[in-house]
Protein backbone atom coordinates (compact mmCIF):
# COMPACT_ATOMS: atom_id res chain seq x y z
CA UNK A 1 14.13 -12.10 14.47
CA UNK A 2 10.42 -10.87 15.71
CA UNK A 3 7.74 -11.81 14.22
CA UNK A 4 4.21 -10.06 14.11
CA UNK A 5 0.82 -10.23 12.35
CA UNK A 6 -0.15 -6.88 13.00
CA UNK A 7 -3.76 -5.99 11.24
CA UNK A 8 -2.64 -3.99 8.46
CA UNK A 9 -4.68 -2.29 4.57
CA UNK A 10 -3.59 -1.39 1.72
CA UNK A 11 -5.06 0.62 -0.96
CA UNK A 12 -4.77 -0.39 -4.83
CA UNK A 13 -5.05 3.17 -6.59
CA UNK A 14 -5.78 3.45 -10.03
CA UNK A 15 -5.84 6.14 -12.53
CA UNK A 16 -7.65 6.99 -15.49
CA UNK A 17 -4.89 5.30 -17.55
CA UNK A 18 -4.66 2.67 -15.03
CA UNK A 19 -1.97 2.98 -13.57
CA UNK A 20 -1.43 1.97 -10.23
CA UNK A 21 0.24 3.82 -7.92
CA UNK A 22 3.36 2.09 -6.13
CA UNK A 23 5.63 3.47 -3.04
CA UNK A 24 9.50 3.13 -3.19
CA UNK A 25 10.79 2.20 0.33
CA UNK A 26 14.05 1.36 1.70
CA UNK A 27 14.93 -1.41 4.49
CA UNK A 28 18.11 0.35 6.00
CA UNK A 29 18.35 -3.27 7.99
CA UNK A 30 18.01 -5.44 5.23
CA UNK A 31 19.20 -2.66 2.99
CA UNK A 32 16.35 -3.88 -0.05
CA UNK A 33 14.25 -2.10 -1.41
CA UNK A 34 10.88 -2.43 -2.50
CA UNK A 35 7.62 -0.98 -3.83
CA UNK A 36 4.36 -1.42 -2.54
CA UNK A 37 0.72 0.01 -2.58
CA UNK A 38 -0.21 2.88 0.35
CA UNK A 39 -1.30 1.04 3.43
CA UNK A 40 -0.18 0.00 6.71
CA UNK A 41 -1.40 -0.89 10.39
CA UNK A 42 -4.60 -0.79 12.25
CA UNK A 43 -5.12 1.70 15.22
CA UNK A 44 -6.29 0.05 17.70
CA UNK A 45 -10.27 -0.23 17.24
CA UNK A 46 -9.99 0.62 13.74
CA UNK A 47 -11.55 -0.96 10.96
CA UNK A 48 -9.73 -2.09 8.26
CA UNK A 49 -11.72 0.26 5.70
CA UNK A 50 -11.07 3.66 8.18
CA UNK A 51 -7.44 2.14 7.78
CA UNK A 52 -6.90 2.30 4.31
CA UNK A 53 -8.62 5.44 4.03
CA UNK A 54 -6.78 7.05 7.08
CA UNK A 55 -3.49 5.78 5.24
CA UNK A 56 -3.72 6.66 1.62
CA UNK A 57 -3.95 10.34 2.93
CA UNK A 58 -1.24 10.36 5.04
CA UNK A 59 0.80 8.38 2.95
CA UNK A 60 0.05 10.09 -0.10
CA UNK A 61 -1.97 13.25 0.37
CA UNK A 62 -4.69 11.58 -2.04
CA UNK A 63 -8.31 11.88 -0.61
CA UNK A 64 -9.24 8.93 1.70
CA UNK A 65 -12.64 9.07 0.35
CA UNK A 66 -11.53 7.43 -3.02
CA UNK A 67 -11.48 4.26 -1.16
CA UNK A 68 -14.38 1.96 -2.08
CA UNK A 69 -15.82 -0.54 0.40
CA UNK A 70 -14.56 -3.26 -1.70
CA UNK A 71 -11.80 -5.51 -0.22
CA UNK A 72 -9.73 -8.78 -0.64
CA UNK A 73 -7.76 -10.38 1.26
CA UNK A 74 -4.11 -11.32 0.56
CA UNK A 75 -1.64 -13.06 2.66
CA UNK A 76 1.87 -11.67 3.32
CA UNK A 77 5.25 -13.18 4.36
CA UNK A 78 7.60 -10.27 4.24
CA UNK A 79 10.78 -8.60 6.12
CA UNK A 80 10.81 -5.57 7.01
CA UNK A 81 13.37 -3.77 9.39
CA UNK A 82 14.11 -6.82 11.14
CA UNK A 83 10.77 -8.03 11.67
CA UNK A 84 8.97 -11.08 10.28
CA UNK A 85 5.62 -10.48 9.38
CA UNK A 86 3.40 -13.20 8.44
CA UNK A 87 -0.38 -12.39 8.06
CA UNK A 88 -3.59 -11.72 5.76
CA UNK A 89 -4.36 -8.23 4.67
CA UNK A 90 -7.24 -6.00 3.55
CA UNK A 91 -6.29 -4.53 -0.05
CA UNK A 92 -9.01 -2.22 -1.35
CA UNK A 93 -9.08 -0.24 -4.98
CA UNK A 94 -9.20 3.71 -5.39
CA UNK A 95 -10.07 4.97 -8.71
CA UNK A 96 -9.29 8.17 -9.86
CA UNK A 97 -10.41 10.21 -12.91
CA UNK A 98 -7.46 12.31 -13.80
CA UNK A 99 -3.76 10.97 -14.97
CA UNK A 100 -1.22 10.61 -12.43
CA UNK A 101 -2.60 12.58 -9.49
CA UNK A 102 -0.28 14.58 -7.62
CA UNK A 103 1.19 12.39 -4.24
CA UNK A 104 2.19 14.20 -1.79
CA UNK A 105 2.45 12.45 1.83
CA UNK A 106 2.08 14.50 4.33
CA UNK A 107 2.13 12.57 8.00
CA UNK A 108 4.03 9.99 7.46
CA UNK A 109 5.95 8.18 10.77
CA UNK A 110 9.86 9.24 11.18
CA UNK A 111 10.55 5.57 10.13
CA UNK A 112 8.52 6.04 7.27
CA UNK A 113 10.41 9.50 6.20
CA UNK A 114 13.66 7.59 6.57
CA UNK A 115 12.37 4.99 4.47
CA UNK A 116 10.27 6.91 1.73
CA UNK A 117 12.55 7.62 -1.92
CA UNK A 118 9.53 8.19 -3.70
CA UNK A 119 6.44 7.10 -5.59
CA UNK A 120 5.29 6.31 -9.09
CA UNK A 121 2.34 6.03 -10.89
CA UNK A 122 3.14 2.70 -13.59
CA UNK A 123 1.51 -0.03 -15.82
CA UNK A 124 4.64 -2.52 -15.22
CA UNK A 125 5.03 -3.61 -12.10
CA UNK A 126 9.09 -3.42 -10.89
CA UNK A 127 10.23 -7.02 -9.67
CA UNK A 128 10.86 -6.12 -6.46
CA UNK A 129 6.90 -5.70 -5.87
CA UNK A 130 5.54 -6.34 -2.29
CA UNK A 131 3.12 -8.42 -2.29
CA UNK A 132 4.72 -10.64 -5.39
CA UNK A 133 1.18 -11.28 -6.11
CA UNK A 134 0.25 -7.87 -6.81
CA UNK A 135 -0.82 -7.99 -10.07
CA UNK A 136 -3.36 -11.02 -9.01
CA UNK A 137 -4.45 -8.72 -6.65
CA UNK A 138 -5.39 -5.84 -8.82
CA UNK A 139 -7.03 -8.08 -11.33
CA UNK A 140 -9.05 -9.37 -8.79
CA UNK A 141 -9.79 -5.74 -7.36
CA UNK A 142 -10.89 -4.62 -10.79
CA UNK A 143 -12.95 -7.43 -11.63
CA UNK A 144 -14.97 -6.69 -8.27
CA UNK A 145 -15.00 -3.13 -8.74
């Protein structure tokens, strides 16, 4: 198995209600599957901020500009399609005033399209949760911000 620790962000969005928004994903390789919050890896050059932002709206169709310059970083050890990725990542918190707003990605990768069943908008978070520590994560998102 590869293994990588590609530069990767990830974007905690909130609504009103606060609920955060999760992506449903499946591994055709490992065939799990998994939710997780918008993000994923750096261009080249890229900051880690212009990442997140650059991601939520392709990922979701949400405006990148929700994004607040507020960060913290969480390590990952996670599969996915057959490679090992160990590594710290940026998550940053979006906050948005209306209920549920309407996701609709728009670029996302072929592998992503192949992958993507779907998003929702929750208070519970669904066991299989990527990172595990997610709701550590938010807490300490919304504490900062």
């Amino acid at each position: 198995m590869t293994t990588s620790d590609r530069p990767a962000a990830r974007v905690v969005c909130l609504d009103r209600d606060d609920r955060v928004l999760l992506l449903h994903w499946h591994d055709r390789v490992s065939g799990q599957d998994l939710w997780e919050p918008p993000g994923g890896g750096l261009d080249p050059g890229e900051t880690p901020l212009r990442a997140a932002r650059r991601e939520l709206t392709e990922e979701t169709g949400l405006p990148g500009a929700a994004v607040q310059d507020l960060a913290v970083e969480v390590e990952r050890d996670f599969t996915w399609l057959g490679v090992h990725y160990v590594k710290t990542e940026s998550f940053f918190l979006a906050r948005f005033a209306t209920s549920r707003p309407q996701v609709t990605p728009g670029a996302l990768t072929e592998e992503e399209r192949e992958a993507y069943l779907g998003c929702l908008w929750t208070r519970e978070l669904p066991t299989s949760v990527e990172p595990p520590t997610l709701a550590t994560v938010i807490q300490r998102l919304t504490t900062l911000g």
